[in-house]
PDB file of N, CA and C in Angstrom:
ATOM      1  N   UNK A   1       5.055  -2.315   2.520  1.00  0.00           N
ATOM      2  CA  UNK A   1       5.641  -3.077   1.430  1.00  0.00           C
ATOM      3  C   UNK A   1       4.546  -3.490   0.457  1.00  0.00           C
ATOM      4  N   UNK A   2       4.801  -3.894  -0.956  1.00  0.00           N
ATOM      5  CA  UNK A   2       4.282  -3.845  -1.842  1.00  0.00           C
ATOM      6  C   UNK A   2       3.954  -5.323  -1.773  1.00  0.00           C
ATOM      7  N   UNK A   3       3.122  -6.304  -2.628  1.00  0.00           N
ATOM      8  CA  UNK A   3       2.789  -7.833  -2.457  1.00  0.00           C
ATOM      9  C   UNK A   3       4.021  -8.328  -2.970  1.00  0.00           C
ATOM     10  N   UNK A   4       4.481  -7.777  -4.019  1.00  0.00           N
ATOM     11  CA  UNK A   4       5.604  -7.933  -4.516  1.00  0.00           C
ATOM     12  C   UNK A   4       6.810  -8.036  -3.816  1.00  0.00           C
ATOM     13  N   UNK A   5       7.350  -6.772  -3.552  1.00  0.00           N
ATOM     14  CA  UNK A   5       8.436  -6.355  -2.452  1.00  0.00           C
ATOM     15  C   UNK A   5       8.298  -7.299  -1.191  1.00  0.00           C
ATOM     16  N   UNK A   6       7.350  -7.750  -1.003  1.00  0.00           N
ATOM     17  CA  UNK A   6       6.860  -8.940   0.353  1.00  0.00           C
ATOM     18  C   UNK A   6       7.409  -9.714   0.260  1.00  0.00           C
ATOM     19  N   UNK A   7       6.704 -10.168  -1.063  1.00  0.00           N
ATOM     20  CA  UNK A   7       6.747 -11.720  -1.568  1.00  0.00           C
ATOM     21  C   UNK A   7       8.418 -11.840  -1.623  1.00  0.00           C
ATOM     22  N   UNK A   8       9.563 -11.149  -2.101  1.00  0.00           N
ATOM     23  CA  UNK A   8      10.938 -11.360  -2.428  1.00  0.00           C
ATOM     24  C   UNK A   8      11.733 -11.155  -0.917  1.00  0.00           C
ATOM     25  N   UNK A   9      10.914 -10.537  -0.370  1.00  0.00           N
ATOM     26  CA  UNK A   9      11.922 -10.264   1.173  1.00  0.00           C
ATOM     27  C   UNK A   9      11.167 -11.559   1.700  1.00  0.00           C
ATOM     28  N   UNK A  10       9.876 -12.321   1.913  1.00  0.00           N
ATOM     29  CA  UNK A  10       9.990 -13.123   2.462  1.00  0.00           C
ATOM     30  C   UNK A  10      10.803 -14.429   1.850  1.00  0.00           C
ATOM     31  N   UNK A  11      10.865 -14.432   0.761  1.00  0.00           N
ATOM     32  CA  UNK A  11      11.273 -15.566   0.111  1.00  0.00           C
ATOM     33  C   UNK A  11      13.081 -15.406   0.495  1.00  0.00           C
ATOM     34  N   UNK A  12      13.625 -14.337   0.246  1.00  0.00           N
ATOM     35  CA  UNK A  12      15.133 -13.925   0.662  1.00  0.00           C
ATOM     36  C   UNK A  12      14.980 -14.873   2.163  1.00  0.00           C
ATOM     37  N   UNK A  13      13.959 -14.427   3.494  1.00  0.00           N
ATOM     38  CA  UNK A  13      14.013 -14.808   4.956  1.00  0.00           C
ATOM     39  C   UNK A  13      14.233 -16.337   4.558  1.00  0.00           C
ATOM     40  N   UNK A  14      12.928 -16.830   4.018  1.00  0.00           N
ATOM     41  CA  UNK A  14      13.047 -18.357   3.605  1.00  0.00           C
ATOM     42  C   UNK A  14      13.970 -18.989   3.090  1.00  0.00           C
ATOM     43  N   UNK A  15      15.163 -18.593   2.742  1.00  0.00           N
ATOM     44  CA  UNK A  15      16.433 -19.008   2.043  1.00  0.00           C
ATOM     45  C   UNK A  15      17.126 -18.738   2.997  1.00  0.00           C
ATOM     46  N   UNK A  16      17.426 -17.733   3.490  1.00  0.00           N
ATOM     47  CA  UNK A  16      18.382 -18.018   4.787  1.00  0.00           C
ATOM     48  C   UNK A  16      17.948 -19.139   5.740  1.00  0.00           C
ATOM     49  N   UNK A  17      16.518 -19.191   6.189  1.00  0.00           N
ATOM     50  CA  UNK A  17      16.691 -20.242   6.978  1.00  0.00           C
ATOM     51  C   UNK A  17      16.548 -21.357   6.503  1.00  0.00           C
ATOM     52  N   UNK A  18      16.702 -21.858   5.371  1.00  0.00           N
ATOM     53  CA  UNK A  18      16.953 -23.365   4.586  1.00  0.00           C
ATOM     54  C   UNK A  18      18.538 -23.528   4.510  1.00  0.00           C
ATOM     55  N   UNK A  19      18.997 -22.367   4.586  1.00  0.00           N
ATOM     56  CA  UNK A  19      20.550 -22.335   4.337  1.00  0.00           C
ATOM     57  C   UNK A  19      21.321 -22.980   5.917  1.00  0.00           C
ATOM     58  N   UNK A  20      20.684 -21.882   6.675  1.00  0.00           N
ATOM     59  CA  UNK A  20      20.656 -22.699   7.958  1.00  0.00           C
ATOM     60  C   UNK A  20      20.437 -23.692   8.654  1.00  0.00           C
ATOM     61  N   UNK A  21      18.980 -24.552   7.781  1.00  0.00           N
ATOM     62  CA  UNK A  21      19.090 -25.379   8.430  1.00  0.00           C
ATOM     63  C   UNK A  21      20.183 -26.807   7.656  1.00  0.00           C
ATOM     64  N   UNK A  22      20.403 -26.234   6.488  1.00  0.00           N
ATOM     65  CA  UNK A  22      21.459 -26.971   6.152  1.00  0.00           C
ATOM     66  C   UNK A  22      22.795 -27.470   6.794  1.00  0.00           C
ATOM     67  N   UNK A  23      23.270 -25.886   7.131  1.00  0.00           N
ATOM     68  CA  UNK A  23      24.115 -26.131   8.107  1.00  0.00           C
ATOM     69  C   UNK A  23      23.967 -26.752   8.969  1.00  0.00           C
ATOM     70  N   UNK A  24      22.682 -26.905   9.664  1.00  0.00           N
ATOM     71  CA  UNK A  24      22.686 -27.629  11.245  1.00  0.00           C
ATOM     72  C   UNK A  24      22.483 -28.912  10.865  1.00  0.00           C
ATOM     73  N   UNK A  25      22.370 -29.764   9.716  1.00  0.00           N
ATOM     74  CA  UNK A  25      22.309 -30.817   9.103  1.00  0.00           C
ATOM     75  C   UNK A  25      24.035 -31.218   9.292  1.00  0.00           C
ATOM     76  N   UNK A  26      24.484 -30.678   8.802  1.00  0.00           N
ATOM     77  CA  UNK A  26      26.411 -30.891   8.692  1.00  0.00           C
ATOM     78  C   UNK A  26      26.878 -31.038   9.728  1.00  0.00           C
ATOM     79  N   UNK A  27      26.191 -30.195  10.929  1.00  0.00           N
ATOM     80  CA  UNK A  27      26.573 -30.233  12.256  1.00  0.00           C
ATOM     81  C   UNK A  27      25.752 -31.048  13.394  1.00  0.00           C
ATOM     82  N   UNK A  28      25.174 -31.959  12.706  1.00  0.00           N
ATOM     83  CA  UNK A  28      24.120 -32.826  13.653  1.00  0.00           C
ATOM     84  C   UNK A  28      23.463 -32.124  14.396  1.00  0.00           C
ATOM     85  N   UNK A  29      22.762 -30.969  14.214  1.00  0.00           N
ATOM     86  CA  UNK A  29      21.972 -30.325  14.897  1.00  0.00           C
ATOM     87  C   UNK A  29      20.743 -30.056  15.095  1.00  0.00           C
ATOM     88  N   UNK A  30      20.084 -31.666  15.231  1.00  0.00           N
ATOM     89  CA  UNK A  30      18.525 -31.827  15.230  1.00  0.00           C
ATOM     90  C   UNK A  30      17.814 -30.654  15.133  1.00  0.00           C
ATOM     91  N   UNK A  31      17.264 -30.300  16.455  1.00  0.00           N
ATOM     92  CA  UNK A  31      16.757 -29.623  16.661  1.00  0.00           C
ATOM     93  C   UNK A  31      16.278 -28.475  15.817  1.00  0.00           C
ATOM     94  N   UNK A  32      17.452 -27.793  15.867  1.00  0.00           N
ATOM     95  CA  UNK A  32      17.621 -26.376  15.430  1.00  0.00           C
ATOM     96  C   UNK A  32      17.331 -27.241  13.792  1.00  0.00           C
ATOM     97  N   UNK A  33      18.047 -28.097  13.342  1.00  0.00           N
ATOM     98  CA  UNK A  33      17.475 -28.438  11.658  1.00  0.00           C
ATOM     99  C   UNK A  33      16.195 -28.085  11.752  1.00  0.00           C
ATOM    100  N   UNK A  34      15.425 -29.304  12.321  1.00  0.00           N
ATOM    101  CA  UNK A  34      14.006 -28.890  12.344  1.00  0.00           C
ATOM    102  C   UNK A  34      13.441 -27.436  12.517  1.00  0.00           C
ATOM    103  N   UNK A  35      14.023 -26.805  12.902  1.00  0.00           N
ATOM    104  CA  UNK A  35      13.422 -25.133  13.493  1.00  0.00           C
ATOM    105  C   UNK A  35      13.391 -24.355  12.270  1.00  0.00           C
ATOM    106  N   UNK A  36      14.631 -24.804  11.949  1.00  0.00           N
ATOM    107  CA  UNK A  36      14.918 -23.620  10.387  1.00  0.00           C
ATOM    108  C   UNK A  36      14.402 -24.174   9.435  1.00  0.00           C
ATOM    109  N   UNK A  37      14.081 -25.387   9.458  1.00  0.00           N
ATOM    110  CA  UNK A  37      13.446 -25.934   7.920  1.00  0.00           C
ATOM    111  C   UNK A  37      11.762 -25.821   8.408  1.00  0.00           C
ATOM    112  N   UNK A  38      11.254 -25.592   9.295  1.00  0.00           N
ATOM    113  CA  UNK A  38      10.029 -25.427   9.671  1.00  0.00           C
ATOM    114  C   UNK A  38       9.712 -23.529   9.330  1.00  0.00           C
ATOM    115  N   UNK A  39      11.004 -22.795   9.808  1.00  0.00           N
ATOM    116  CA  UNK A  39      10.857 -21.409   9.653  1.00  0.00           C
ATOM    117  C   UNK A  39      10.563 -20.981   8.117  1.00  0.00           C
ATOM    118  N   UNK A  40      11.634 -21.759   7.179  1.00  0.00           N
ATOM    119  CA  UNK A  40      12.232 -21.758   6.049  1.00  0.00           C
ATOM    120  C   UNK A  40      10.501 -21.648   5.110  1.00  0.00           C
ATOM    121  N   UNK A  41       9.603 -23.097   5.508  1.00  0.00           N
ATOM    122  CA  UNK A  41       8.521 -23.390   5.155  1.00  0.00           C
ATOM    123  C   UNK A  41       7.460 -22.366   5.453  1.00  0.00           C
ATOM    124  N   UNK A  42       7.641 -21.839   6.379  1.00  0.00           N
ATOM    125  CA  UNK A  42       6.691 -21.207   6.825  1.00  0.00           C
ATOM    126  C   UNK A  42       6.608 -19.370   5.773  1.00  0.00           C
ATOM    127  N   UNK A  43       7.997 -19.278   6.094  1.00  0.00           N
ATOM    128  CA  UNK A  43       7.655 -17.949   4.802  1.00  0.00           C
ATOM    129  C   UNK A  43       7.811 -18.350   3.794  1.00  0.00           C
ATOM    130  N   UNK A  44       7.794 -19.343   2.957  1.00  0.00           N
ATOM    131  CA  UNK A  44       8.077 -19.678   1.954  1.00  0.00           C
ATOM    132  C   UNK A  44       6.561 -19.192   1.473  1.00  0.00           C
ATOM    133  N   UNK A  45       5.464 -19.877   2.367  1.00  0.00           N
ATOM    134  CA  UNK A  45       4.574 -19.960   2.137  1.00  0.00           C
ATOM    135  C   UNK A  45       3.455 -18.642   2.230  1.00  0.00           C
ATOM    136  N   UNK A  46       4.056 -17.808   3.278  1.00  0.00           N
ATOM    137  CA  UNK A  46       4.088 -16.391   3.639  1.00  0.00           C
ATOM    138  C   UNK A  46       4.335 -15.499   2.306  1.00  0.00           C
ATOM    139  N   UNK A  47       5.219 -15.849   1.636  1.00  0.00           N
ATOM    140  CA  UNK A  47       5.976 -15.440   0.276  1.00  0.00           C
ATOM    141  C   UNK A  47       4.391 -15.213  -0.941  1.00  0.00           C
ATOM    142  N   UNK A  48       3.808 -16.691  -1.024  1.00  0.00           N
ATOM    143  CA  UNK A  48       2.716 -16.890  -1.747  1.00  0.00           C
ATOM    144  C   UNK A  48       1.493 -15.835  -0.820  1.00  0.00           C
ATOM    145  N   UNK A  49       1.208 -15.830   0.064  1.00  0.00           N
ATOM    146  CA  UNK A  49       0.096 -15.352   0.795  1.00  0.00           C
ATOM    147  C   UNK A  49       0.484 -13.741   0.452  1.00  0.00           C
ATOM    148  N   UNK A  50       1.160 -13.310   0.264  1.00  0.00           N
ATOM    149  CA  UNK A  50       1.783 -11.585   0.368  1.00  0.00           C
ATOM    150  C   UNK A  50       1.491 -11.283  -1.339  1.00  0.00           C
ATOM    151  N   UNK A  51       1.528 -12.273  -2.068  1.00  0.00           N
ATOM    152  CA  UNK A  51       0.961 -11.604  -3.568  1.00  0.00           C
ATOM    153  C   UNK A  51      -0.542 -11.516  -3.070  1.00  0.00           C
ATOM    154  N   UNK A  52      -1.279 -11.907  -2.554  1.00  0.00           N
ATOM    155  CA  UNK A  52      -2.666 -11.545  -2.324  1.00  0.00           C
ATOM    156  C   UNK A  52      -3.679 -10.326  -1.685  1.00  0.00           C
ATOM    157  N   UNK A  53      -2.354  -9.974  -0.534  1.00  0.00           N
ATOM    158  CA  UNK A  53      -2.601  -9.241   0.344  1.00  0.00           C
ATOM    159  C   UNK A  53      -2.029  -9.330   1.795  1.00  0.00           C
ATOM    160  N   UNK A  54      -2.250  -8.537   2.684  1.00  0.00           N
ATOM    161  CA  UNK A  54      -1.275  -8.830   3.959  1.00  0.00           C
ATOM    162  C   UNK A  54      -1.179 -10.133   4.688  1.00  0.00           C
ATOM    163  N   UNK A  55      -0.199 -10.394   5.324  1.00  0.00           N
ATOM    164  CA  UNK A  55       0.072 -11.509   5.830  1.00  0.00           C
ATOM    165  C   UNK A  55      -0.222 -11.431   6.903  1.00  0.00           C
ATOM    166  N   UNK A  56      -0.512 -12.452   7.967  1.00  0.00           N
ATOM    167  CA  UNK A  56      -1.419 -12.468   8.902  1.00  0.00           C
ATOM    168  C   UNK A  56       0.013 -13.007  10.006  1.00  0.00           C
ATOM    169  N   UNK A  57      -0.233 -13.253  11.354  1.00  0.00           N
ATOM    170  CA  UNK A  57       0.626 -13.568  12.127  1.00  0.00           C
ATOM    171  C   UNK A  57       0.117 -14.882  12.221  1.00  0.00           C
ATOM    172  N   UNK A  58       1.179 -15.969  11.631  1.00  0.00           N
ATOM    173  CA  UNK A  58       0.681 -17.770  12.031  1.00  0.00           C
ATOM    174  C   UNK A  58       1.805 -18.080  11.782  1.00  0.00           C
ATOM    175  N   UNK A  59       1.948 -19.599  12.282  1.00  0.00           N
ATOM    176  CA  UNK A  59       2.813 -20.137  11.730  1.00  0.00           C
ATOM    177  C   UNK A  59       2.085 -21.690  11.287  1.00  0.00           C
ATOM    178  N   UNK A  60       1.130 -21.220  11.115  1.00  0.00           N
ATOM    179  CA  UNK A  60       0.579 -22.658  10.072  1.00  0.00           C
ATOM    180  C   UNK A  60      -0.556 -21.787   8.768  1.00  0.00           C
ATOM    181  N   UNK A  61       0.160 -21.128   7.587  1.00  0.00           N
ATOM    182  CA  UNK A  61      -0.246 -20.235   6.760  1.00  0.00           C
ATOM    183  C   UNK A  61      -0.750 -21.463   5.641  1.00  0.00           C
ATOM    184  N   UNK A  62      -0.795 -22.250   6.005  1.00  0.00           N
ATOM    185  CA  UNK A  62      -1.571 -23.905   5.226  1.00  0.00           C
ATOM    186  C   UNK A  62      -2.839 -23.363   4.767  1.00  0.00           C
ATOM    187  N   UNK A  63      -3.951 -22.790   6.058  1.00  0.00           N
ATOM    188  CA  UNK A  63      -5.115 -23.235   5.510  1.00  0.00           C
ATOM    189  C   UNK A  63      -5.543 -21.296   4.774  1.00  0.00           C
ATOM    190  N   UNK A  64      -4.465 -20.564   4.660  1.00  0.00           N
ATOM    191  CA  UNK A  64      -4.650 -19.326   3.601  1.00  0.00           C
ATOM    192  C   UNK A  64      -4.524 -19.650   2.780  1.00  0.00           C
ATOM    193  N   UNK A  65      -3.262 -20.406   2.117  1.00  0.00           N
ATOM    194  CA  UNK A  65      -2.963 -20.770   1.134  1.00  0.00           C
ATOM    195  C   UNK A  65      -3.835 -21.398   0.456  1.00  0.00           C
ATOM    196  N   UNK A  66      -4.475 -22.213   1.431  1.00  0.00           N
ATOM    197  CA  UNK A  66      -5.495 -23.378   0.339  1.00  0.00           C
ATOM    198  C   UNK A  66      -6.421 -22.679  -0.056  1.00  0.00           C
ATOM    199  N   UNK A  67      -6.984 -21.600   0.558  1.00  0.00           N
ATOM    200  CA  UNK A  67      -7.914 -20.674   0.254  1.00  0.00           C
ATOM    201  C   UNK A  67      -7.965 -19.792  -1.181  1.00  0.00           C
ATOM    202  N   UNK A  68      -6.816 -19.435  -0.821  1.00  0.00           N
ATOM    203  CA  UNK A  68      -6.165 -18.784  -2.448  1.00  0.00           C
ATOM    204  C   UNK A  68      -6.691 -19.727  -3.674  1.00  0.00           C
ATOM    205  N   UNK A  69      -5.932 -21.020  -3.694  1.00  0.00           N
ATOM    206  CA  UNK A  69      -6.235 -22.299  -4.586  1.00  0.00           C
ATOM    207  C   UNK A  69      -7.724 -22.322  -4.645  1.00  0.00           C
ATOM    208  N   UNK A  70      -8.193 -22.829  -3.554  1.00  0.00           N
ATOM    209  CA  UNK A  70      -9.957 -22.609  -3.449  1.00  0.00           C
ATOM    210  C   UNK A  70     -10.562 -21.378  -4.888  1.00  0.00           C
ATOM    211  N   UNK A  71      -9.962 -20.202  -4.184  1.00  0.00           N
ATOM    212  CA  UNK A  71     -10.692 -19.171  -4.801  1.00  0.00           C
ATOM    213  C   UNK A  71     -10.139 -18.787  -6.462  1.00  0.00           C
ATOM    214  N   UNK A  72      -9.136 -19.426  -7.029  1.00  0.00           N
ATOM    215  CA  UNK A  72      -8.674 -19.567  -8.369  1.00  0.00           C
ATOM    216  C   UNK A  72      -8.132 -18.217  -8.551  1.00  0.00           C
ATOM    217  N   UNK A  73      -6.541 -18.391  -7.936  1.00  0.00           N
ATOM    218  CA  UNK A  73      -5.916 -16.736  -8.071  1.00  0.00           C
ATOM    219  C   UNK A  73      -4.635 -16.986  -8.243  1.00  0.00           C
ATOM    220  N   UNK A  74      -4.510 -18.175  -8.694  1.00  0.00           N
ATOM    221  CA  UNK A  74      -3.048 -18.661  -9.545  1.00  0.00           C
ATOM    222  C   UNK A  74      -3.379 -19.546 -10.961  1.00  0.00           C
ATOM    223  N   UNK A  75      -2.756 -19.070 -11.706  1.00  0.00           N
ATOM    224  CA  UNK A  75      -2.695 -19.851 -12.778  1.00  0.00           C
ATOM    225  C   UNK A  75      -2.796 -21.072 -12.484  1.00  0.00           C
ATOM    226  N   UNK A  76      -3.281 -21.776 -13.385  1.00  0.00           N
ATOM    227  CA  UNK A  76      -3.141 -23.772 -13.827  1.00  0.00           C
ATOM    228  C   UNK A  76      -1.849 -23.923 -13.276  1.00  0.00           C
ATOM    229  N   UNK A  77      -0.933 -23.589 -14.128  1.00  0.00           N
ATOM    230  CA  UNK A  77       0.807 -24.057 -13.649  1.00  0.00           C
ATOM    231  C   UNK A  77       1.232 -23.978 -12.655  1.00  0.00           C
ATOM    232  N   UNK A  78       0.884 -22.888 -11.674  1.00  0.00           N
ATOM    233  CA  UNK A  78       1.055 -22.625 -10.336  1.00  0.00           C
ATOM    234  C   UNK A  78       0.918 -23.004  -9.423  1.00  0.00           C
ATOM    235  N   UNK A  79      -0.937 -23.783  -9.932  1.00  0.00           N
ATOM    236  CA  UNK A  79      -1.738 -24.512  -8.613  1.00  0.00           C
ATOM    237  C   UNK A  79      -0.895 -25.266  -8.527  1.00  0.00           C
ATOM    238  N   UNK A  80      -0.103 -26.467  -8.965  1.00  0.00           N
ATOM    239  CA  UNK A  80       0.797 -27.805  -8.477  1.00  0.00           C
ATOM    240  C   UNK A  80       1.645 -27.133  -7.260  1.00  0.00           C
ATOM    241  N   UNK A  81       2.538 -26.301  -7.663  1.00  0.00           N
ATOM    242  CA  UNK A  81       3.855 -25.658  -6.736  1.00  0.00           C
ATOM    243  C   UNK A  81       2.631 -24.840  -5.684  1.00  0.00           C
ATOM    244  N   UNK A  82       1.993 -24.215  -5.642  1.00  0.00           N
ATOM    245  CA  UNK A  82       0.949 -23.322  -4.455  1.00  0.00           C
ATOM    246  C   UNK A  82       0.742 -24.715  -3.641  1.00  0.00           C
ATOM    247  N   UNK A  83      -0.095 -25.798  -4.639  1.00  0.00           N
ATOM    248  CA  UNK A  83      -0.784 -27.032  -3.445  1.00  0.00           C
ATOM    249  C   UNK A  83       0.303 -27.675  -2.586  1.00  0.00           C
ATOM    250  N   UNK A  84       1.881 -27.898  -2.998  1.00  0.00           N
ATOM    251  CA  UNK A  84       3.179 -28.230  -2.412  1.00  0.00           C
ATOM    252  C   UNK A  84       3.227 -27.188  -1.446  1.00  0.00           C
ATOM    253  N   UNK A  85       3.153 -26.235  -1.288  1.00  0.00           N
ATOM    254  CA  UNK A  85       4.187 -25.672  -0.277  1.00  0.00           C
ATOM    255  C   UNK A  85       2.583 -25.174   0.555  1.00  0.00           C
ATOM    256  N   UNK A  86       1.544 -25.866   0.343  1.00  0.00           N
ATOM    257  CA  UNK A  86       0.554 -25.565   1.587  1.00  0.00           C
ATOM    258  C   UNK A  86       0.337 -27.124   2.299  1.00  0.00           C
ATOM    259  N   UNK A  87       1.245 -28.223   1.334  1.00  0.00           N
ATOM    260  CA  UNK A  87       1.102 -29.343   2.172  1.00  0.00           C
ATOM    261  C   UNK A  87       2.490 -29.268   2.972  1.00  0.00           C
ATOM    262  N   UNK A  88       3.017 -28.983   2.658  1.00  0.00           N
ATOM    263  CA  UNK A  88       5.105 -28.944   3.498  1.00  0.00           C
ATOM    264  C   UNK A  88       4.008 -27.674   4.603  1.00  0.00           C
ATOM    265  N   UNK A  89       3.468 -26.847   4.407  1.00  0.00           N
ATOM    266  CA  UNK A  89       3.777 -26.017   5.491  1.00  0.00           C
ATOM    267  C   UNK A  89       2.824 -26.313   6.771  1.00  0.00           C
ATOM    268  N   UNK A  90       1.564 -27.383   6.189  1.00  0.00           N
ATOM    269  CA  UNK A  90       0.814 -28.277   7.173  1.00  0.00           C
ATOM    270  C   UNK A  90       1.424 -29.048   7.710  1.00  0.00           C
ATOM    271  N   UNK A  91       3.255 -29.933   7.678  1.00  0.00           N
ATOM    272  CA  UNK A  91       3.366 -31.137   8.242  1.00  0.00           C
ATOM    273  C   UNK A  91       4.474 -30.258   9.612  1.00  0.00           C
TER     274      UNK A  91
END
């Protein structure tokens, strides 16, 4: 897959499981909320890491991300929304 083509299939994964964990919100379903909104975060952030180059197997893609920012490979406008979704994907 392309960084591109990555970046939209992970972001598609990341929407289903926000969608999901919505649902398990409606249905008092702790747990599993937490699971899917943790999954949801996690490629979200996967999403950003795949315009760069391959994605690595983690599920705390926090300290790539910051790296990216570090190394100045997003626009000004970007860094705000990049530095958000590498602090959501640290908590």
């Amino acid at each position: 897959m392309t960084g591109n083509a990555d970046a939209q299939y992970r972001l598609k994964v990341a929407q289903g499981f926000l969608n999901e964990a919505r649902q398990d919100v409606d249905l008092h379903r702790w747990r599993s909320t937490v699971d899917n909104a943790q999954l949801a975060i996690e490629n979200a952030a996967k999403a950003v890491l795949s315009l760069a180059g391959p994605v690595g197997r983690s599920h705390n893609p926090a300290t790539q991300v910051r790296q990216m920012l570090h190394d100045k490979l997003f626009a000004a406008p970007q860094d705000e929304q990049v530095q958000r979704i590498a602090e959501l994907s640290e908590a």
